[in-house]
C-alpha atoms as a PDB file:
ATOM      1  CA  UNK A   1     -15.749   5.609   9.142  1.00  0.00           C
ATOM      2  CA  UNK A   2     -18.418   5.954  12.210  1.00  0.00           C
ATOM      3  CA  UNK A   3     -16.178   8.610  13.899  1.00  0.00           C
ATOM      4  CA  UNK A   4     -14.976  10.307  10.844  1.00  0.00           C
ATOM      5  CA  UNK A   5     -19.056  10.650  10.693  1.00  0.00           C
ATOM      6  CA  UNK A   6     -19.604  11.751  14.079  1.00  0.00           C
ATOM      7  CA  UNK A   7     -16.576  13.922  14.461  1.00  0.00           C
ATOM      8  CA  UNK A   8     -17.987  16.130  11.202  1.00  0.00           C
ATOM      9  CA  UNK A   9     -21.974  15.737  12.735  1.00  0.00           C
ATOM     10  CA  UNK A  10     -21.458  16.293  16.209  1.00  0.00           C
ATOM     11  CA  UNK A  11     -25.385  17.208  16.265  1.00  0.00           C
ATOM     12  CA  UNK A  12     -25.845  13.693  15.714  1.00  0.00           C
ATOM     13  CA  UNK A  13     -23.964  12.151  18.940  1.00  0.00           C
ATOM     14  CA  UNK A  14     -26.001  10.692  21.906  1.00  0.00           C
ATOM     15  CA  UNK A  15     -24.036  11.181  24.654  1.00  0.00           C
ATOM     16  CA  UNK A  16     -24.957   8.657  26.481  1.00  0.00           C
ATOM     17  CA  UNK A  17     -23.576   5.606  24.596  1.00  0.00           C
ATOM     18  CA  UNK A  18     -20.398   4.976  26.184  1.00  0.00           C
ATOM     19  CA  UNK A  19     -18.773   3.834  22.435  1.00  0.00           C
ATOM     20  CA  UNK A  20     -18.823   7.266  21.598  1.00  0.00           C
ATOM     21  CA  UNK A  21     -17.096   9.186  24.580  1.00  0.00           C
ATOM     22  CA  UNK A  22     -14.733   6.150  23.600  1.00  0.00           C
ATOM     23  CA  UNK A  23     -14.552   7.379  19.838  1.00  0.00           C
ATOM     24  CA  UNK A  24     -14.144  11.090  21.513  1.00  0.00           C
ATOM     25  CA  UNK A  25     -10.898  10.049  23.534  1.00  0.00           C
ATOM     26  CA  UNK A  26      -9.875   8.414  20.284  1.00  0.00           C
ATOM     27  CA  UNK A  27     -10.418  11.541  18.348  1.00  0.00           C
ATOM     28  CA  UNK A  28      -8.516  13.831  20.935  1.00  0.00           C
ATOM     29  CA  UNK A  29      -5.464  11.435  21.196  1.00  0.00           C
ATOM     30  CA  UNK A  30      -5.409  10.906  17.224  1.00  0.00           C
ATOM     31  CA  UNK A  31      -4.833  14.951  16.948  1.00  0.00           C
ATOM     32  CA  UNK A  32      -2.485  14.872  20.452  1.00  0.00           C
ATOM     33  CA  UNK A  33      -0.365  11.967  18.415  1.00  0.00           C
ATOM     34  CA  UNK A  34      -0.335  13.990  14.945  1.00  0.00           C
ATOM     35  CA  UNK A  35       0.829  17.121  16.988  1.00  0.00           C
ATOM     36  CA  UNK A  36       3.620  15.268  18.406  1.00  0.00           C
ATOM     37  CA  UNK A  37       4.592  13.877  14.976  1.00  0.00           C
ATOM     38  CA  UNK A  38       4.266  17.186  13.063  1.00  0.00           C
ATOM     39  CA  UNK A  39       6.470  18.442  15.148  1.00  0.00           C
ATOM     40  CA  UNK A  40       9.011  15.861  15.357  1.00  0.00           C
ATOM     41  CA  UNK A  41       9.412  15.634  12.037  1.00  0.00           C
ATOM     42  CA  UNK A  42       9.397  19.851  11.243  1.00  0.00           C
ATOM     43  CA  UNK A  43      11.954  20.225  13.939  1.00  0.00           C
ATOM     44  CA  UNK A  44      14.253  17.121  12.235  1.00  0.00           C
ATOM     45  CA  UNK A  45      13.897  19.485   8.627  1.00  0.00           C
ATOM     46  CA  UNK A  46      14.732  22.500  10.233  1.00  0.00           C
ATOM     47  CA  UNK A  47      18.534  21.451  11.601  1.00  0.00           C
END
């Protein structure tokens, strides 16, 4: 729930704790992974 938190209040983020460039590279790989997925599954409905 912490990086639901700091992805919405990016104010909030100290960036110099190393958890949270951790919880960044999380974030951007979460939405890389979904992409991938999304598509997958949109181009398996289409044919």
């Amino acid at each position: 729930m912490a990086s639901v938190n700091r992805f919405f209040n990016a104010n909030e983020v100290d960036p110099i704790s190393i958890l949270e460039h951790f919880d960044t590279a999380e974030q951007i790989v979460g939405v890389i992974i979904l992409t991938i997925f999304t598509g997958v599954i949109a181009r398996k409905i289409i044919r």
